[in-house]
PDB file of N, CA and C in Angstrom:
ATOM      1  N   UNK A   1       0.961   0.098  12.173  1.00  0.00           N
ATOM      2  CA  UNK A   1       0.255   1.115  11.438  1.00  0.00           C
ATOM      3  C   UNK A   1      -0.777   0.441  10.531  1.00  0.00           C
ATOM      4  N   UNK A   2      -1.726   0.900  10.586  1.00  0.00           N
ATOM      5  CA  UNK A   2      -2.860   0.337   9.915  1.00  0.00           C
ATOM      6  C   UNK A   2      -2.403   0.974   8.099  1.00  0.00           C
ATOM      7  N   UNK A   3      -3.404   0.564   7.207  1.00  0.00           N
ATOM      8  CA  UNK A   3      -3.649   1.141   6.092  1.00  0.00           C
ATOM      9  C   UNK A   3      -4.880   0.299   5.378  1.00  0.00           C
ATOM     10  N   UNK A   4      -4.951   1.247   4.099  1.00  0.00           N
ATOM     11  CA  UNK A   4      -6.370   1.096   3.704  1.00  0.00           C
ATOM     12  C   UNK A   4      -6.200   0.033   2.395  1.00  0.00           C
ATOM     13  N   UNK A   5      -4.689  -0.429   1.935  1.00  0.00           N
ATOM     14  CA  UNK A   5      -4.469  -1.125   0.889  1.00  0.00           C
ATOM     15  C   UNK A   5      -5.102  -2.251   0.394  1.00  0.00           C
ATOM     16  N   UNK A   6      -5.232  -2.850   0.810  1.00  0.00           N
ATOM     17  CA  UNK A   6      -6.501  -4.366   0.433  1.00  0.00           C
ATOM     18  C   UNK A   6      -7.489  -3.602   0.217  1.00  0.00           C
ATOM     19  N   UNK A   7      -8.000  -3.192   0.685  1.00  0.00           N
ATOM     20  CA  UNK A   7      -9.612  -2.244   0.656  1.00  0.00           C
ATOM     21  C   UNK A   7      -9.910  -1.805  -0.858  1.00  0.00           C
ATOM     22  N   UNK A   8      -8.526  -0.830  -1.349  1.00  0.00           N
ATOM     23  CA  UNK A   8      -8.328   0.315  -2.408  1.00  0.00           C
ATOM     24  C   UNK A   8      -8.327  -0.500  -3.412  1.00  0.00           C
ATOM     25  N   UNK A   9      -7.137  -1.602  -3.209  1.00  0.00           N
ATOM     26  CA  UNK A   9      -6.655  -2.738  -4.310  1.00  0.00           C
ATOM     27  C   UNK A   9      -7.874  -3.249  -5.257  1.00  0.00           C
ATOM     28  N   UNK A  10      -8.667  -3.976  -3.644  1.00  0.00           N
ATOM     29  CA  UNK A  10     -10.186  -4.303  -4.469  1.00  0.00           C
ATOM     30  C   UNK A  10     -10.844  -3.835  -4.983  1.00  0.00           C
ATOM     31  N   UNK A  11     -11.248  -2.665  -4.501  1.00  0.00           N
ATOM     32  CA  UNK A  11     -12.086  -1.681  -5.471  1.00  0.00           C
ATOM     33  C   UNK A  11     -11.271  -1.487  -6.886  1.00  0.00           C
ATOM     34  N   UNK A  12     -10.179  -1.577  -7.098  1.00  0.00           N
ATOM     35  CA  UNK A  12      -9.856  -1.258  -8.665  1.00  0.00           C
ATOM     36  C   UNK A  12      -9.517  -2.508  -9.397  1.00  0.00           C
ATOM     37  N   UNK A  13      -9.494  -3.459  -8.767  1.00  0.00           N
ATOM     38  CA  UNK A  13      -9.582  -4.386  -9.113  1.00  0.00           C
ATOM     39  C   UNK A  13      -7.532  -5.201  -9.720  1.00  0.00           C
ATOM     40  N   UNK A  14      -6.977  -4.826  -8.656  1.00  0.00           N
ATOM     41  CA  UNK A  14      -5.991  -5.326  -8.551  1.00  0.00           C
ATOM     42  C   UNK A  14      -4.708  -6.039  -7.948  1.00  0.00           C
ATOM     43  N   UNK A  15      -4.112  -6.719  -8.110  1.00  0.00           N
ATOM     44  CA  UNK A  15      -3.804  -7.759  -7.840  1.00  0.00           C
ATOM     45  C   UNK A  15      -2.458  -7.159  -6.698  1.00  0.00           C
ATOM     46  N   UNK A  16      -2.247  -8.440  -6.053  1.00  0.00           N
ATOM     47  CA  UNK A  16      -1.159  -7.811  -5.090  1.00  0.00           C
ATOM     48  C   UNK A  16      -0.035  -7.027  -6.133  1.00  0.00           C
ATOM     49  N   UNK A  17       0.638  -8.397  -6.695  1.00  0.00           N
ATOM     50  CA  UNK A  17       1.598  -8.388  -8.311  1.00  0.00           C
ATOM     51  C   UNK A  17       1.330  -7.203  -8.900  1.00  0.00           C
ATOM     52  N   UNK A  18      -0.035  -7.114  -9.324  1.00  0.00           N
ATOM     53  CA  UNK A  18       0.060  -5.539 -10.106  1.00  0.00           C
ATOM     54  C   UNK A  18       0.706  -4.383  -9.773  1.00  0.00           C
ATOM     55  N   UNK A  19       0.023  -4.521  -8.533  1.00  0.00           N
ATOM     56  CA  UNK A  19       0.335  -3.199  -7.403  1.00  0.00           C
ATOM     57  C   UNK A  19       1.797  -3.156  -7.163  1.00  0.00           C
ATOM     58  N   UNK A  20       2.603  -4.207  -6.726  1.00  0.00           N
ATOM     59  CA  UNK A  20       3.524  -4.367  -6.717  1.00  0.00           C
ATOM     60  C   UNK A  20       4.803  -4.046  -7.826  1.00  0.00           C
ATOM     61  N   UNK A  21       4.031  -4.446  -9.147  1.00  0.00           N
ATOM     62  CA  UNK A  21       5.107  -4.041 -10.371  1.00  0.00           C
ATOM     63  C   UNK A  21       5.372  -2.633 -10.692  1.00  0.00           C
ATOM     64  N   UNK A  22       4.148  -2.040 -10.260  1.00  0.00           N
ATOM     65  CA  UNK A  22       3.808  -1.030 -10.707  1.00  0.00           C
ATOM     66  C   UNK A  22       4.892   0.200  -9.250  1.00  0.00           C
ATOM     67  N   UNK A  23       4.765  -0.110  -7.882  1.00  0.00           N
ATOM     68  CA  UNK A  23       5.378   0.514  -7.069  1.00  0.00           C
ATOM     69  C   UNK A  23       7.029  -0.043  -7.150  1.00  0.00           C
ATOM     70  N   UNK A  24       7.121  -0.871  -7.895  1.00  0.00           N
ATOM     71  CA  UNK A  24       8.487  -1.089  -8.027  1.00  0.00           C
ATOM     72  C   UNK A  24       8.841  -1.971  -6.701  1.00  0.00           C
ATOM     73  N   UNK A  25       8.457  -3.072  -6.288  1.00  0.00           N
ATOM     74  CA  UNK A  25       8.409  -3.631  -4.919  1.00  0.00           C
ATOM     75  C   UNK A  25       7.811  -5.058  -4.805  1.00  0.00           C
ATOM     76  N   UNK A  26       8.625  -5.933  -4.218  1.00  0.00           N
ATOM     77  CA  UNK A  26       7.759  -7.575  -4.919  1.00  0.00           C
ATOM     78  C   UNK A  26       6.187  -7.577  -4.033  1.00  0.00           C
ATOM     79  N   UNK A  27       5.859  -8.653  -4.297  1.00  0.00           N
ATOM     80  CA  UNK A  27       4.616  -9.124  -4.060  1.00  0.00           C
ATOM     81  C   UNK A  27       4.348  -9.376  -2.993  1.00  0.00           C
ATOM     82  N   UNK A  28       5.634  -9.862  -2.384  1.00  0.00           N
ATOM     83  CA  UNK A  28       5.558 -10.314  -1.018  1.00  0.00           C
ATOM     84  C   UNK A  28       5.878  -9.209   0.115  1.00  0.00           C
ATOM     85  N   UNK A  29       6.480  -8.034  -0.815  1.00  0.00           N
ATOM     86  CA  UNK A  29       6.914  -6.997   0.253  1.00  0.00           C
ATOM     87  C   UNK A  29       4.660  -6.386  -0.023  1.00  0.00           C
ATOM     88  N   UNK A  30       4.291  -6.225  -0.672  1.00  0.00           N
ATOM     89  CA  UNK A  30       2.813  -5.407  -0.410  1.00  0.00           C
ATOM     90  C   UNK A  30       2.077  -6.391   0.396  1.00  0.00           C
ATOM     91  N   UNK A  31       2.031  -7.749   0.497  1.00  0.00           N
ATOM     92  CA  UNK A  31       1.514  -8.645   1.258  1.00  0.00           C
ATOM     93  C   UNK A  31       1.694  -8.456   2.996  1.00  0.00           C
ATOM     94  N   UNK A  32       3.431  -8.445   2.948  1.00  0.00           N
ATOM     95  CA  UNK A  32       2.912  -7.761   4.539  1.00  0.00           C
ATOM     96  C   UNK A  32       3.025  -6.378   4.926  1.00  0.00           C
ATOM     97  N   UNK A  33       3.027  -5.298   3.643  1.00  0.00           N
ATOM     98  CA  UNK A  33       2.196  -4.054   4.338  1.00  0.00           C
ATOM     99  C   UNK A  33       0.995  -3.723   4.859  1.00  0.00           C
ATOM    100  N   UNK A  34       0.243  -4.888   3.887  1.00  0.00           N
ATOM    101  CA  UNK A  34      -1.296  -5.342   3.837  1.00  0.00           C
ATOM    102  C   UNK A  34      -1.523  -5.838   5.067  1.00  0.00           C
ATOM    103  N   UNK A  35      -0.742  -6.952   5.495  1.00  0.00           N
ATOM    104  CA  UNK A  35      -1.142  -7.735   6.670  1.00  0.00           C
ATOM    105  C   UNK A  35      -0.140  -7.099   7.942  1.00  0.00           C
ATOM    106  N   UNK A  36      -0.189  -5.722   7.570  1.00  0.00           N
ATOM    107  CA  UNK A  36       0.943  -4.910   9.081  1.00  0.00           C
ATOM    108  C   UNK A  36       2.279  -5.860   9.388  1.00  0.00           C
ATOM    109  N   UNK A  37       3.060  -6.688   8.816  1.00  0.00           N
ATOM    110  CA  UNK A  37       4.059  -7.523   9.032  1.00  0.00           C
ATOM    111  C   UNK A  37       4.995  -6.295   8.808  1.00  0.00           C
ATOM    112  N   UNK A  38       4.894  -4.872   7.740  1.00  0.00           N
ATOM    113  CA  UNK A  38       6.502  -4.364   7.486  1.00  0.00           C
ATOM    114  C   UNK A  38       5.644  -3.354   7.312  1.00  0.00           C
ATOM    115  N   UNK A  39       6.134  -2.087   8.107  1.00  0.00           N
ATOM    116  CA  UNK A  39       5.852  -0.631   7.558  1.00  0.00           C
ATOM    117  C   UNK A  39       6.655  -0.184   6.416  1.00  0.00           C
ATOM    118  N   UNK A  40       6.285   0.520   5.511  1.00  0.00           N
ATOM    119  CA  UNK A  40       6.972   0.901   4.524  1.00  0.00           C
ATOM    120  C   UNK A  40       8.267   2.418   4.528  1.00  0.00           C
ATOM    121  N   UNK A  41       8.977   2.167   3.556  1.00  0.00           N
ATOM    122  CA  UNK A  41       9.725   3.199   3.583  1.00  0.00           C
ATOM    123  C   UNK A  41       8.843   4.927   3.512  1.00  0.00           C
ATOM    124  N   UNK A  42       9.705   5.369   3.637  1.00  0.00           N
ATOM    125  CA  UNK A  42       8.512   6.669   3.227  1.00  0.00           C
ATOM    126  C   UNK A  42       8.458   7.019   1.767  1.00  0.00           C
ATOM    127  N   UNK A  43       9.368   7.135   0.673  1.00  0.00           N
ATOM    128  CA  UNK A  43       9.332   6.522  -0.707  1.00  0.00           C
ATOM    129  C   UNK A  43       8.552   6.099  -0.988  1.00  0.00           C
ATOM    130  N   UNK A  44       8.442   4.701  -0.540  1.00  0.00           N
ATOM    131  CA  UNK A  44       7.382   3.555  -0.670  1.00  0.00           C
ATOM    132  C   UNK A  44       5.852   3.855  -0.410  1.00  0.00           C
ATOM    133  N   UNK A  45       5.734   4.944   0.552  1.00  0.00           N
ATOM    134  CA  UNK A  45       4.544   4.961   1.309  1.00  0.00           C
ATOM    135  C   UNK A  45       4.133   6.145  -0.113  1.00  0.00           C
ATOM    136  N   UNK A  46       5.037   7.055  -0.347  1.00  0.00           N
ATOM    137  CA  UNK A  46       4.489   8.265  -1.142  1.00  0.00           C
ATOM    138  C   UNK A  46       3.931   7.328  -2.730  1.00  0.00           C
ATOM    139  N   UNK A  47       4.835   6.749  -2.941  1.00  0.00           N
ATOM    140  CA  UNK A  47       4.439   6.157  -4.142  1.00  0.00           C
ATOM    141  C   UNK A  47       3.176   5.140  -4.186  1.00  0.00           C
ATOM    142  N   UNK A  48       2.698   4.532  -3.412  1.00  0.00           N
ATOM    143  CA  UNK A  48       1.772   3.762  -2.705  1.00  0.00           C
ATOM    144  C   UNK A  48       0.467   4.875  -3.042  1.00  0.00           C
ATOM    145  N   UNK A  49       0.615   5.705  -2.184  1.00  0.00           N
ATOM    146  CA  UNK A  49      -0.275   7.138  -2.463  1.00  0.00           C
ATOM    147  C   UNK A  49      -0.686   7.414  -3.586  1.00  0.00           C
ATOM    148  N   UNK A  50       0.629   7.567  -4.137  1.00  0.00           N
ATOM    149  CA  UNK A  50       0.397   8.475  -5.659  1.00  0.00           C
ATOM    150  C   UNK A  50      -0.406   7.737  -6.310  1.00  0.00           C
ATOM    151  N   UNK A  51      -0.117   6.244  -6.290  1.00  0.00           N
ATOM    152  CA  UNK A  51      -0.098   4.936  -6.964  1.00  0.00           C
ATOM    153  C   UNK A  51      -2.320   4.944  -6.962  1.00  0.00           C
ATOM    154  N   UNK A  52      -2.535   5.035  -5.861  1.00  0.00           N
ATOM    155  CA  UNK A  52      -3.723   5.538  -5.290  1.00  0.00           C
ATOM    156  C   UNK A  52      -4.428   6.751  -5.729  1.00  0.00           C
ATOM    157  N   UNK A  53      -4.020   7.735  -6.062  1.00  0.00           N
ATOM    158  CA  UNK A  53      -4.287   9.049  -5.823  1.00  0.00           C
ATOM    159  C   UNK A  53      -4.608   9.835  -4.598  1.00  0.00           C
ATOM    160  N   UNK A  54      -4.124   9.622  -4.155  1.00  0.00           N
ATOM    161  CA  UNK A  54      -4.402   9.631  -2.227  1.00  0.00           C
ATOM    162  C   UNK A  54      -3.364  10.440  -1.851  1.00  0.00           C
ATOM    163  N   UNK A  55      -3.543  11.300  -0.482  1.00  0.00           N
ATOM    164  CA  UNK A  55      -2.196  11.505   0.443  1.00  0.00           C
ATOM    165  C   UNK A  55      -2.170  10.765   1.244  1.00  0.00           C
ATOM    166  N   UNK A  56      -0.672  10.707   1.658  1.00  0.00           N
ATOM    167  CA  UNK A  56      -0.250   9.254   2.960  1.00  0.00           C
ATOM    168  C   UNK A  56      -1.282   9.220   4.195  1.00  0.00           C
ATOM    169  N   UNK A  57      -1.582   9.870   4.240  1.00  0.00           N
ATOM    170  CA  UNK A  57      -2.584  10.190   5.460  1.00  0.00           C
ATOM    171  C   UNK A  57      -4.075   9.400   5.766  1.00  0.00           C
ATOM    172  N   UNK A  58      -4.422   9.582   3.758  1.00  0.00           N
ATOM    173  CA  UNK A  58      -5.396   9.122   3.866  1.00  0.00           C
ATOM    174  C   UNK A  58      -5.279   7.506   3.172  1.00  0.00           C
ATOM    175  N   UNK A  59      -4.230   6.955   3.330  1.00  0.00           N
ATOM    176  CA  UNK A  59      -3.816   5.408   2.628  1.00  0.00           C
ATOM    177  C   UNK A  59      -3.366   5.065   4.090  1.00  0.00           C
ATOM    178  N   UNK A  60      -2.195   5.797   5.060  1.00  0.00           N
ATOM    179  CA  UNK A  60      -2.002   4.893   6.364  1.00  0.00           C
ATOM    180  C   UNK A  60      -2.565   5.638   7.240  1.00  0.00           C
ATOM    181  N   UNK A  61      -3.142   4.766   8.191  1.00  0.00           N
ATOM    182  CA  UNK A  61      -3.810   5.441   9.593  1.00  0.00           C
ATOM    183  C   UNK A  61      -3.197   5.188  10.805  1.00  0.00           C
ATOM    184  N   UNK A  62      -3.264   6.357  11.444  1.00  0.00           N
ATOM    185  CA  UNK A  62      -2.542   6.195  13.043  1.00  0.00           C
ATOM    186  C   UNK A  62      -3.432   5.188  13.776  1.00  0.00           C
ATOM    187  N   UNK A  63      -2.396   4.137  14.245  1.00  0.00           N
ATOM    188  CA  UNK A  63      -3.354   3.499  15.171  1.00  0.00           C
ATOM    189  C   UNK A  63      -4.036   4.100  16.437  1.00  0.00           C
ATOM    190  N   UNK A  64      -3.241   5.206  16.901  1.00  0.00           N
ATOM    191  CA  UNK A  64      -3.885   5.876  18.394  1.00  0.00           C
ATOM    192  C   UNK A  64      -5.079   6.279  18.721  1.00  0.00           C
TER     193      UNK A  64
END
């Protein structure tokens, strides 16, 4: 599953760690959502969103 996270991160200017403290989730778990290594929980994915202001939809993309 693709997503738009590195993209979003940069534009606000934050750090994997940030992002991470803040979703409640280490550094290394947003590293390989980033790099497609681990899809996220759906929890994870909503809060990711919120975290964004986004719906899941528009943070992960169908690869098809």
């Amino acid at each position: 599953m693709k997503n738009r996270i590195t993209e979003l991160r940069a534009e606000r200017g934050w750090t994997q760690l940030a992002l991470a403290l803040e979703a409640g989730v280490s550094r290394q778990t947003i590293n390989a959502i980033e790099t497609g290594k681990f899809d996220p929980s759906l929890p994870l994915a909503f809060r990711l969103a919120k975290l964004f202001e986004l719906r899941i939809e528009e943070l992960f993309l169908d690869e098809q």
